[in-house]
Protein backbone atom coordinates (compact mmCIF):
# COMPACT_ATOMS: atom_id res chain seq x y z
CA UNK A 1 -0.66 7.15 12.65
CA UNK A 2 -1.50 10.28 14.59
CA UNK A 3 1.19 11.66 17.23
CA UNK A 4 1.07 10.27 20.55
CA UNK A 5 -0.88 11.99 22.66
CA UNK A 6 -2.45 9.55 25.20
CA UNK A 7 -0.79 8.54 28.31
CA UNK A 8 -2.22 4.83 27.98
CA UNK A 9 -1.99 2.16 25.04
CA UNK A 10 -4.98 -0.65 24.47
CA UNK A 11 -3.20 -3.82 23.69
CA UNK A 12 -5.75 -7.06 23.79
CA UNK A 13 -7.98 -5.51 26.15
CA UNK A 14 -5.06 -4.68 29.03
CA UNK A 15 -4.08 -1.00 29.66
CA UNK A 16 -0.16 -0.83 29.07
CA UNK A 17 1.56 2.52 30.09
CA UNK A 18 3.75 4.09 26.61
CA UNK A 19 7.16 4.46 26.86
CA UNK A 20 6.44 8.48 25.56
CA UNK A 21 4.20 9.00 28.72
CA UNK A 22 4.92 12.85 29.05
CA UNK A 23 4.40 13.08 32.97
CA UNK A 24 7.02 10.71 33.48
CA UNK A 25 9.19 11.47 30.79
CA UNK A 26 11.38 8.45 29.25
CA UNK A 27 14.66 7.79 29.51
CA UNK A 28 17.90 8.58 26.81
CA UNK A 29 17.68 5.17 26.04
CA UNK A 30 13.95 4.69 24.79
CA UNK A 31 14.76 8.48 23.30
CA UNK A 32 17.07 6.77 21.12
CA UNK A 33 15.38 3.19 20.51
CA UNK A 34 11.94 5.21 19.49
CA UNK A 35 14.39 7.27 17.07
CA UNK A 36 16.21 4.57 15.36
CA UNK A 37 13.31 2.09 15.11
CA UNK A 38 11.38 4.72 13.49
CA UNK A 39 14.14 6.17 11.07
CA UNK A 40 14.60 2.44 10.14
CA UNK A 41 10.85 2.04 9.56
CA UNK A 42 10.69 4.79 7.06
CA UNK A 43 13.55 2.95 5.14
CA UNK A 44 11.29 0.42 5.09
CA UNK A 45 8.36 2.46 3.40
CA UNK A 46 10.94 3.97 0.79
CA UNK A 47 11.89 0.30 -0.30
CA UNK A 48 8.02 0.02 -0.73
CA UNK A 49 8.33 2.32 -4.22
CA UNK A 50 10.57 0.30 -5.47
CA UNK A 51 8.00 -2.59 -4.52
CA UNK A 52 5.62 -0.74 -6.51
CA UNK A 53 7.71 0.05 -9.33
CA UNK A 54 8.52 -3.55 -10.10
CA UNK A 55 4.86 -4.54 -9.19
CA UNK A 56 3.90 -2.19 -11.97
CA UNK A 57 6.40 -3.01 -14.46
CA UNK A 58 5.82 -6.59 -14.45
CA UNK A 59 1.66 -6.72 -14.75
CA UNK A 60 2.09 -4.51 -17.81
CA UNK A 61 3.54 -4.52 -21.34
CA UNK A 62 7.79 -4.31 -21.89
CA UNK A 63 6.76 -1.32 -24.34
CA UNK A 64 5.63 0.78 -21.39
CA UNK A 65 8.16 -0.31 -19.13
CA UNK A 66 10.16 3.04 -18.82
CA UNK A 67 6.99 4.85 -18.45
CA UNK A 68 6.04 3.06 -15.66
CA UNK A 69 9.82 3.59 -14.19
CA UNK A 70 9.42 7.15 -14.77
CA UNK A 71 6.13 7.95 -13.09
CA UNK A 72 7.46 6.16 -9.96
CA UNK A 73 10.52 7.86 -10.03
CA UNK A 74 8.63 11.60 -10.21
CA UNK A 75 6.36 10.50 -7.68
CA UNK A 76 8.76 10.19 -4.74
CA UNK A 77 11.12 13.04 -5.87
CA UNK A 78 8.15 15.35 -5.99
CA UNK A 79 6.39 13.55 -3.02
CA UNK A 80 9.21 14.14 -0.48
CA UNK A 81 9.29 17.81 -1.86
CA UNK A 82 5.97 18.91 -1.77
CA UNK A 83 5.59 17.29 1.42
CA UNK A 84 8.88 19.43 2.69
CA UNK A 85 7.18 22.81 1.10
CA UNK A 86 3.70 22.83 2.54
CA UNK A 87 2.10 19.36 2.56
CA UNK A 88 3.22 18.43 6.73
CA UNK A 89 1.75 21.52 7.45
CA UNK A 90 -1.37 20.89 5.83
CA UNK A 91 -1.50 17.32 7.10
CA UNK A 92 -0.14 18.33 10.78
CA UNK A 93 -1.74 21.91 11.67
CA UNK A 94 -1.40 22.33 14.81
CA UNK A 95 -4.76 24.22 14.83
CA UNK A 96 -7.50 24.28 12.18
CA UNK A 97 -8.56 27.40 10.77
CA UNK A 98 -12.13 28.78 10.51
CA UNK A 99 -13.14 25.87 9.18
CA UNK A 100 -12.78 23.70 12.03
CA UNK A 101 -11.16 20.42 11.94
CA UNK A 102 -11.73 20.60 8.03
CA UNK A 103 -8.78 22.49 6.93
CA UNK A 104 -5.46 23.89 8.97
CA UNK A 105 -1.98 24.83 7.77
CA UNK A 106 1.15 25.46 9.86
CA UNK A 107 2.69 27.25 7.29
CA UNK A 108 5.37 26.75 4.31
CA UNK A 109 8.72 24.69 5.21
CA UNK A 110 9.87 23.26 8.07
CA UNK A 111 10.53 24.48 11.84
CA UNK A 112 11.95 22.10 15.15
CA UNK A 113 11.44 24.72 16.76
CA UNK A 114 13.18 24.76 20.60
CA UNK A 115 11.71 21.36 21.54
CA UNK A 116 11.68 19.91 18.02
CA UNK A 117 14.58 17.19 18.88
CA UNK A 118 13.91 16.80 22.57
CA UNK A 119 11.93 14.42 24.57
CA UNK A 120 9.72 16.99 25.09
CA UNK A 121 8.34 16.91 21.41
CA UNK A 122 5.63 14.18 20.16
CA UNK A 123 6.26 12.81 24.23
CA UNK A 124 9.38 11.05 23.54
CA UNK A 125 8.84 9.52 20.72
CA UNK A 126 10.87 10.79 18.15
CA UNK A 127 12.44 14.14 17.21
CA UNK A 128 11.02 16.47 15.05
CA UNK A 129 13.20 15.50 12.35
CA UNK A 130 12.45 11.79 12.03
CA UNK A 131 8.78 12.42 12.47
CA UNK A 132 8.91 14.23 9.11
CA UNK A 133 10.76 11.80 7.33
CA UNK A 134 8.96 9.08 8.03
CA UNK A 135 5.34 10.75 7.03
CA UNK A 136 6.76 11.96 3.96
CA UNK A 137 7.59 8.34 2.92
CA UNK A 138 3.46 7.74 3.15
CA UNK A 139 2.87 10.70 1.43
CA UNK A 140 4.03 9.48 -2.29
CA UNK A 141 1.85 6.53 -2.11
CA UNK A 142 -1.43 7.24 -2.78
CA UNK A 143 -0.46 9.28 -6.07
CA UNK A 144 1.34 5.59 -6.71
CA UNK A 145 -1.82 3.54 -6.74
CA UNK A 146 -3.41 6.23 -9.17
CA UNK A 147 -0.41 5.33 -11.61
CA UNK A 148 -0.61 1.51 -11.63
CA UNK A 149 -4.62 1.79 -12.81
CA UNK A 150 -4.23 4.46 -15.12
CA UNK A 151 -1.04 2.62 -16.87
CA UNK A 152 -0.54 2.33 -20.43
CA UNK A 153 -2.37 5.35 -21.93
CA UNK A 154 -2.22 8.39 -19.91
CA UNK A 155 -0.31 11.14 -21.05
CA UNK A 156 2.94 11.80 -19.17
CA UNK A 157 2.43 15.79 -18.54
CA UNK A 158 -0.84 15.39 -17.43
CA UNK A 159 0.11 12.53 -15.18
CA UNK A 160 2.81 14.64 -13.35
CA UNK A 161 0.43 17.69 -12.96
CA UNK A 162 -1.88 15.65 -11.43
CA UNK A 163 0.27 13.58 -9.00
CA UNK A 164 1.84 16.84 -7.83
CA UNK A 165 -1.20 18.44 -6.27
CA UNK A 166 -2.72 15.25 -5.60
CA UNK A 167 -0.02 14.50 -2.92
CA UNK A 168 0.61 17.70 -1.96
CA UNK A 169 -2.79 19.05 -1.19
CA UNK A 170 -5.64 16.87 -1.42
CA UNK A 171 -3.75 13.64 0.19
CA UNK A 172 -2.45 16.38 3.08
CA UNK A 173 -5.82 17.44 3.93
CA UNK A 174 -7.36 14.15 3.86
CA UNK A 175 -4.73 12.92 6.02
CA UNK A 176 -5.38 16.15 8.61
CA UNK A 177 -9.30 14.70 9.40
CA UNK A 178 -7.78 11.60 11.60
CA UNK A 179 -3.73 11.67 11.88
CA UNK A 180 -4.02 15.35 12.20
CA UNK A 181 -6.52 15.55 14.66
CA UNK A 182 -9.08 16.78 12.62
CA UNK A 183 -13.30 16.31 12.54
CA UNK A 184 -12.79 12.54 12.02
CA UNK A 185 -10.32 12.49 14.69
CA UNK A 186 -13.15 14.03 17.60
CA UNK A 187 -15.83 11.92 16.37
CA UNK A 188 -13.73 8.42 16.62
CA UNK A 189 -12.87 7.51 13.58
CA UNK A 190 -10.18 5.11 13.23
CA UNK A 191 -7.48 4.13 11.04
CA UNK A 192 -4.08 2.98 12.41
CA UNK A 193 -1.71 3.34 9.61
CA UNK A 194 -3.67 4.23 6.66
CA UNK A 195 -6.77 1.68 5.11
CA UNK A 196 -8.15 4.54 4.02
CA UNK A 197 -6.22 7.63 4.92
CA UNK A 198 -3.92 6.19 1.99
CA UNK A 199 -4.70 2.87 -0.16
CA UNK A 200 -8.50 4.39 -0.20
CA UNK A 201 -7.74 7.86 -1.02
CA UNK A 202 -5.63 6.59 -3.73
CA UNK A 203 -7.86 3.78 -5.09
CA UNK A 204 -10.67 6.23 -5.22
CA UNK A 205 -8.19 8.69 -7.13
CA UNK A 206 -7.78 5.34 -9.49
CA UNK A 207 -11.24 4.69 -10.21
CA UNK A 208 -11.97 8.03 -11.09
CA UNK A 209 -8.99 8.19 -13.36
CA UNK A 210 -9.49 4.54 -15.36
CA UNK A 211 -13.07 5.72 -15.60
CA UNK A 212 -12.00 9.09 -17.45
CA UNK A 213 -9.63 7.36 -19.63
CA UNK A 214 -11.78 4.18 -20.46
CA UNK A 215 -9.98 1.32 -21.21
CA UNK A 216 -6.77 0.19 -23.12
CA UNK A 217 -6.83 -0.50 -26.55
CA UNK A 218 -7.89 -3.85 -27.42
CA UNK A 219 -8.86 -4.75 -23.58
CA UNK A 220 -12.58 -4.96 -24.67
CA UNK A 221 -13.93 -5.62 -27.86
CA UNK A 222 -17.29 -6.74 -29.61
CA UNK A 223 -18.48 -6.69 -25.70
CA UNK A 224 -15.92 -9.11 -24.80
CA UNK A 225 -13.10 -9.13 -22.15
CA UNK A 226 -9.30 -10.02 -23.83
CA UNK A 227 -6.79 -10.37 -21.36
CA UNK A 228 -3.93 -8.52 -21.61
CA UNK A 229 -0.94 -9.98 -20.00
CA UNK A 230 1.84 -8.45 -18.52
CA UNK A 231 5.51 -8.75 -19.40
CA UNK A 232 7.42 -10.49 -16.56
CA UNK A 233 5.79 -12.36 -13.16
CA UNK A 234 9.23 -12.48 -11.71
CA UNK A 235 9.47 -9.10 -11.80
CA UNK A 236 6.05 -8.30 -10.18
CA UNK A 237 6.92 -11.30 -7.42
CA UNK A 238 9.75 -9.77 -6.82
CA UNK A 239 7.41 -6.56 -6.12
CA UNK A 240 5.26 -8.04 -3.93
CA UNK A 241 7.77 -9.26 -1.77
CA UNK A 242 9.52 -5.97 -1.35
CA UNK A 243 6.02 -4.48 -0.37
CA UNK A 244 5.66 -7.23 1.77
CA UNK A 245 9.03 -6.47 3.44
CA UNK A 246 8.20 -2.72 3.65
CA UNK A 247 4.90 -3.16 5.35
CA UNK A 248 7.21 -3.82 8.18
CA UNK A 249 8.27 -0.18 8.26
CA UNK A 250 4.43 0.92 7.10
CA UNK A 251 2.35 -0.62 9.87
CA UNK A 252 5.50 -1.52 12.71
CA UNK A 253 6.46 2.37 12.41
CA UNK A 254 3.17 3.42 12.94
CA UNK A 255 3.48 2.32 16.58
CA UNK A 256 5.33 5.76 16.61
CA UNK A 257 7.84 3.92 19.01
CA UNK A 258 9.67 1.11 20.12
CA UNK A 259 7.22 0.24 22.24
CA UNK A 260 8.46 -3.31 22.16
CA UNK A 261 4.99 -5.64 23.01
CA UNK A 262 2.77 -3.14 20.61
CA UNK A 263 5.31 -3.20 17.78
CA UNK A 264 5.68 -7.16 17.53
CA UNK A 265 2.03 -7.53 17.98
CA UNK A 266 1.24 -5.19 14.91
CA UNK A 267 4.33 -6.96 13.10
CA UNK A 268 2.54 -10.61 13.59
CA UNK A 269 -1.36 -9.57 12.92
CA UNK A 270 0.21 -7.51 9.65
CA UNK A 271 2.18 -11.26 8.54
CA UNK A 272 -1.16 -13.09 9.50
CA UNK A 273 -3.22 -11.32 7.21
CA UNK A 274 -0.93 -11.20 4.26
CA UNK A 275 -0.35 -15.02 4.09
CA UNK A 276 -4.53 -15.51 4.59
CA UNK A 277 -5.19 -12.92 1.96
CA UNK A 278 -2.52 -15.02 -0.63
CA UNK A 279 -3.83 -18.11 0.84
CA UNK A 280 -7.53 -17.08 0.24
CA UNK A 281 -6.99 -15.50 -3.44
CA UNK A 282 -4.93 -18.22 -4.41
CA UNK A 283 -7.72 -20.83 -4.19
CA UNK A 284 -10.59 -18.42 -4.73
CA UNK A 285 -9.28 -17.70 -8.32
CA UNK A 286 -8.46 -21.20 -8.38
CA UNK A 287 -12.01 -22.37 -7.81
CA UNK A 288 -13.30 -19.70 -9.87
CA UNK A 289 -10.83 -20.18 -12.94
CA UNK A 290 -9.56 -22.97 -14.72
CA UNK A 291 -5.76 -23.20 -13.77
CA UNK A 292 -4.66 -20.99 -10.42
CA UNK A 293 -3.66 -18.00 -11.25
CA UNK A 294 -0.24 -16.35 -9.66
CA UNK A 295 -1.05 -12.83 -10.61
CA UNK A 296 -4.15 -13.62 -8.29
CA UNK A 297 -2.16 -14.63 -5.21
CA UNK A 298 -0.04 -11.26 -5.62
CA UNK A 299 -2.85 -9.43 -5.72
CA UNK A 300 -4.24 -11.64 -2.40
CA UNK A 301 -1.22 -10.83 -0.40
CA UNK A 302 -1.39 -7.23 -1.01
CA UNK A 303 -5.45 -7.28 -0.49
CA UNK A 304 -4.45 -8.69 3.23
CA UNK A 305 -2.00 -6.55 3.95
CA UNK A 306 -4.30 -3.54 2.88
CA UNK A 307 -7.26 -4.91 4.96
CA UNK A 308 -5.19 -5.24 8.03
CA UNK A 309 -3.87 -1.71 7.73
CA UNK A 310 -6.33 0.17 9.38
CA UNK A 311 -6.96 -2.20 13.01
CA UNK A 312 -3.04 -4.00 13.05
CA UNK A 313 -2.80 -2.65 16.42
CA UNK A 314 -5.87 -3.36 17.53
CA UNK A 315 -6.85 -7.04 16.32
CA UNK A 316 -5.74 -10.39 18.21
CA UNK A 317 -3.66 -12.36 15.65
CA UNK A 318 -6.94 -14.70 14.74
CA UNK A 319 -9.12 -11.54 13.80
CA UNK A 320 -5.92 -10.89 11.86
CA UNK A 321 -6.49 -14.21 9.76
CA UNK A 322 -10.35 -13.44 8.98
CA UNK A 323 -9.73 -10.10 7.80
CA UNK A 324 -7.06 -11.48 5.68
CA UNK A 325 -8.89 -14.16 4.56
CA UNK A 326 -12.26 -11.39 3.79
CA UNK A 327 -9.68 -9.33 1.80
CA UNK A 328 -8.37 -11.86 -0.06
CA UNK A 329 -11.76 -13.38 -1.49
CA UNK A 330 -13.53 -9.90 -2.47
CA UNK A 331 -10.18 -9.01 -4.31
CA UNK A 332 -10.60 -12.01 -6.91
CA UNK A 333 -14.60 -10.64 -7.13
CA UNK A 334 -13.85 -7.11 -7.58
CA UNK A 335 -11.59 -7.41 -10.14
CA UNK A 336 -14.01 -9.64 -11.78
CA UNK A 337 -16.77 -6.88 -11.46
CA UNK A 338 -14.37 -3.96 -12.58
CA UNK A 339 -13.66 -6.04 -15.66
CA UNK A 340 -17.19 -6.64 -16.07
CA UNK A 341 -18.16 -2.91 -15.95
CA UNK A 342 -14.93 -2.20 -18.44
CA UNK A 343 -12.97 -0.26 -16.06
CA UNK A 344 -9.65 -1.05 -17.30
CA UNK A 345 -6.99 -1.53 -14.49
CA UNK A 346 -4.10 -3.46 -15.45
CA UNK A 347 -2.48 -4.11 -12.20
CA UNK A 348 -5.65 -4.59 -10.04
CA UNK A 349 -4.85 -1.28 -8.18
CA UNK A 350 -8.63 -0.34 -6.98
CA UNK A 351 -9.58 -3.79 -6.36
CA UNK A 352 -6.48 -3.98 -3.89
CA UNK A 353 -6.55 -0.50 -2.54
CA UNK A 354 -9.69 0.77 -2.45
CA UNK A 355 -12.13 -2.35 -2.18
CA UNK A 356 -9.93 -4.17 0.71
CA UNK A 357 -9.04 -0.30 2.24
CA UNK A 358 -12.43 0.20 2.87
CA UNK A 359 -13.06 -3.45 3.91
CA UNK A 360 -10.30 -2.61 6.67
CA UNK A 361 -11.84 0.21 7.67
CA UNK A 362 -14.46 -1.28 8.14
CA UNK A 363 -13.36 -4.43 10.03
CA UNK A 364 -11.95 -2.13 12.90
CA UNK A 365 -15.80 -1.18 13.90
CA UNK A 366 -16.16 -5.17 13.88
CA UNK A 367 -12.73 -6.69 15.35
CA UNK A 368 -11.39 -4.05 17.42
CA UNK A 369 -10.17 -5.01 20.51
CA UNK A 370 -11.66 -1.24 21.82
CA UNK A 371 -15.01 -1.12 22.06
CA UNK A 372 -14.93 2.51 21.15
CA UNK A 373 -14.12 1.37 17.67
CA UNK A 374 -17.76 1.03 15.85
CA UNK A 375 -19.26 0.46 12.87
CA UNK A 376 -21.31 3.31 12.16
CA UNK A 377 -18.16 5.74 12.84
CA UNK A 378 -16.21 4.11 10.69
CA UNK A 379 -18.51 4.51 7.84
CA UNK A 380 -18.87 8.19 7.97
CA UNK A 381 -15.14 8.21 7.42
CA UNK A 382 -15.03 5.67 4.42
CA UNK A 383 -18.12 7.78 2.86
CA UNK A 384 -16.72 11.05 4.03
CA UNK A 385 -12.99 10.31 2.21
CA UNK A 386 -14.53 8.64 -1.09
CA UNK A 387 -16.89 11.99 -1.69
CA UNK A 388 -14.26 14.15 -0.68
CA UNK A 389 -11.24 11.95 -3.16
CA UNK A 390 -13.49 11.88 -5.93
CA UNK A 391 -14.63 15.03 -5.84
CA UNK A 392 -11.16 16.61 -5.65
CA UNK A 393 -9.84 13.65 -8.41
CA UNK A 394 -12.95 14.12 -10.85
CA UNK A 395 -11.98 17.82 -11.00
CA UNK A 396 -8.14 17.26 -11.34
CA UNK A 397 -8.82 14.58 -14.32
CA UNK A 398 -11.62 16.80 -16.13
CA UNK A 399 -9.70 20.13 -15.82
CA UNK A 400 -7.06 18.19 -17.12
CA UNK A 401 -8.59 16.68 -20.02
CA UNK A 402 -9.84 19.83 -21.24
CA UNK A 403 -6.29 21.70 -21.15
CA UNK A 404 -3.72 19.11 -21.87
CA UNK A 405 -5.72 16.05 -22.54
CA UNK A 406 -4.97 12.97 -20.41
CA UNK A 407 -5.17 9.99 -23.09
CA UNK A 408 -2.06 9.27 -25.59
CA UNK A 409 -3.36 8.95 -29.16
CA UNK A 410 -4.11 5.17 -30.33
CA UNK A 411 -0.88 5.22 -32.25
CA UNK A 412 1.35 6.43 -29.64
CA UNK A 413 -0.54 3.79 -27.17
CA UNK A 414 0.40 1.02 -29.92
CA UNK A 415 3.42 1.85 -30.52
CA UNK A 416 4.18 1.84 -26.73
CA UNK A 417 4.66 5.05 -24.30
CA UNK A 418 8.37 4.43 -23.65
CA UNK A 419 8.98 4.99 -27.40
CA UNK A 420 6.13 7.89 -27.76
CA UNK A 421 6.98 9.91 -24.12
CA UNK A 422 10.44 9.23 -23.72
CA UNK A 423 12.10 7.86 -27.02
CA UNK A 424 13.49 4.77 -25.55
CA UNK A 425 13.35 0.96 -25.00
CA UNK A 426 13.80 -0.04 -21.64
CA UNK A 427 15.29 -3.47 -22.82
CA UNK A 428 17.74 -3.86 -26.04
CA UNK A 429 15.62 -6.90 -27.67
CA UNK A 430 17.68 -8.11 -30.41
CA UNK A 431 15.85 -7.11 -33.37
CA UNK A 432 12.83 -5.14 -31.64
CA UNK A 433 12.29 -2.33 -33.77
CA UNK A 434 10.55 1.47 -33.10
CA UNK A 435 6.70 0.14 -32.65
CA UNK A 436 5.04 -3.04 -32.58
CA UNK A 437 7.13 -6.11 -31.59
CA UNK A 438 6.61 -9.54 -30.50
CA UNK A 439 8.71 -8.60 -27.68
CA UNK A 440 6.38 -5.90 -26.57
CA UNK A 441 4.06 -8.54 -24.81
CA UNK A 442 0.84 -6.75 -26.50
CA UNK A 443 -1.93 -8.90 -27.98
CA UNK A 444 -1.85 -6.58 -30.55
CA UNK A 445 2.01 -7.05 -31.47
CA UNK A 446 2.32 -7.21 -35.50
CA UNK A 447 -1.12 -6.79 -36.01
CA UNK A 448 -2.74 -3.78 -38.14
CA UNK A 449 -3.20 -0.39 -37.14
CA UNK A 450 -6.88 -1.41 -38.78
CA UNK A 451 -7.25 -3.54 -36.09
CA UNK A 452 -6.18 -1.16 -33.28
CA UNK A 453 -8.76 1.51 -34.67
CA UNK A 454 -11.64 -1.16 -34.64
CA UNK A 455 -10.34 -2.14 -30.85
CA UNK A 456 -11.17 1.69 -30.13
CA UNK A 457 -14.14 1.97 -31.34
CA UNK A 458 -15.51 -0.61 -29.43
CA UNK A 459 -13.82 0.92 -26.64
């Protein structure tokens, strides 16, 4: 997703000349087709945190449901803003600073400048204006996937500390090495609209955080695995659909124009891998489980679209269906494994993000139509993100734990976040009173707070 800057476009092997070439300018018309299209796509990426919200919501327990609602909520609000204050500027330099094509900053707000809504800015493609809004929609989602892992027992404080500078400094600078034109930018890295620049950097933000918090209450016990169910599959359906839908706006925008043949292209390889990944999860857990599993298929769709991220403009629509297909088998297995190693995420976040986001990346050094794309390159950028993401993650969550704490007490957990952190029910069940309820969709509903203090220990 880095600002155009090349006079040519690779599309299937065939050199294609841009609509924003900036030696032959482009005409009022493109001007305002590159504008709209890409103010439209960042609607698109908004609807995508509602997408997430209901995702969320649904693959966890009615007793947490405002919390989840909450965290999303705070996450775009302070997203957007921190992005407005200083995060563009980190992300977008300009120039890097002594340390070169590490770190850079443009300095604190925003400035058009004289060219800023002209032609002559980003070669056509958009105005100054719309190329801020539309990274600012990215910039809330990786501090998303963190919340979806660490769901359920994190304390709400220490969740909105963290989220703040995580998306507005260390996503930023991460973001500056490739779309910013940055170290992994000169050495060839590649990642079209964000594999790893975002679903990675988030997933490894996740892993670090389940791992710090250990698992939910009852999720593990005596050495065995007890699934925890969530508290409405239409809900988290509907979720994946909306993502689905805004994946439009996240990998079509990312053209950064209307460039009409590029922009269905990355449209069609984007659908391809989304219905293999469902297809492939769906039958995977299937033949793996008992009964097939819907949660699975969810998870398959959004393990496709994740894979694909990273090459959608650079794939022919078959390569499209095999790296679907790739994502949507390892997701079933890494969940599996995570569960197997007791990290604890209830909506399948890491599995999703960071396993297929760096299976994405990767896939570019193998499928890419540009032969420039390799292997090796793409590597050093998965390895180079996940030390740098866990690094700056491991020292957010332990700072963090020794200050505020990060982990709710087992009675607030129990009881349910939305009645500890916010002193509310997000749905009137007739009946349902302060604390444990059938309603609450817990295995541990109506059981004893003996029982929840055993579940601990073991945990």
């Amino acid at each position: 997703m880095k600002r155009p800057l090349f006079v040519l476009t690779l599309l299937g092997g065939v050199l294609l000349p841009s609509l924003g070439m900036a030696d032959e300018g482009v005409t009022p018309g493109q001007f305002v087709a590159n504008n709209v299209w890409m103010m439209l796509a960042a609607g698109l990426v908004f609807i995508m945190h509602l997408g997430f919200a209901t995702l969320e919501t649904g693959l966890t327990r009615a007793k947490n449901t405002t919390n989840i609602l909450f965290k999303n909520v705070f996450i775009i609000c302070i997203g957007i803003l921190t992005y407005f204050i200083c995060g563009f500027n980190l992300m977008y330099p300009g120039e890097f600073g002594a340390i070169s094509g590490v770190l850079g900053f443009a300095g604190f707000g925003l400035d058009p400048g004289a060219e800023g809504n002209t032609a002559a800015y980003a070669s056509g493609g958009y105005t100054y204006w719309t190329d801020f809004l539309f990274q600012a929609m990215f910039a809330a989602t990786a501090a998303t996937i963190v919340s979806g892992a660490v769901a359920e027992r994190m304390k709400l404080k220490s969740f909105m500390v963290f989220a703040t500078i995580f998306v507005a400094f260390v996503y930023t600078i991460a973001g500056s090495w490739k779309w910013g034109g940055g170290w992994l930018d000169a050495m060839g890295f590649y990642d079209f609209a964000g594999s790893t620049l975002v679903h990675s950097v988030g997933g490894w933000g996740a892993l670090v955080g389940a791992f710090l918090l250990g698992p939910r209450l009852g999720k593990y016990v005596k050495g065995r695995l007890s699934a925890i169910p969530g508290s409405n599959l239409p809900m988290a359906t509907t979720g994946v659909f909306l993502l689905w839908l805004g994946w439009f706006g996240f990998n079509g925008g990312s053209v950064l124009s209307a460039d009409p043949e590029l922009t269905s292209l990355v449209l069609v390889t984007t659908c391809l891998a989304a219905a293999s990944g469902g297809v492939a999860a769906i039958f995977t857990s299937w033949g793996t489980g008992s009964k097939p599993d819907l949660s699975m298929g969810l998870n398959g769709i959004l393990a496709g679209l994740v894979g694909i991220t990273a090459g959608a403009d650079v794939m022919t629509p078959l390569s499209a269906v095999v790296v679907g297909l790739v994502a949507g088998t390892i997701v079933v297995f890494s969940v599996v494994a995570f569960d197997k190693i007791k990290i604890d995420d209830p909506v399948g976040a890491i599995s999703v993000h960071l396993t297929c986001g760096i299976w994405g990346t990767l896939a570019v050094g193998i499928f890419s139509t540009n032969p420039e794309h390799t292997l090796g390159i793409q590597l050093v950028g998965v390895l180079a993100y996940g030390l740098f993401t866990v690094t700056c993650a491991g020292g957010l969550f332990l700072a963090l734990k020794a200050t505020m704490g990060i982990r709710v007490t087992p009675e607030e957990e129990i009881e349910g976040l939305d009645l500890a952190e916010h002193g509310m029910h997000a749905y009137d069940f007739s009946g349902a009173s302060g604390g444990i309820s059938a309603a609450s969709g817990s295995p541990l509903a109506g059981g004893a707070m003996a029982s929840a203090r055993l579940a601990a220990e073991e945990n």
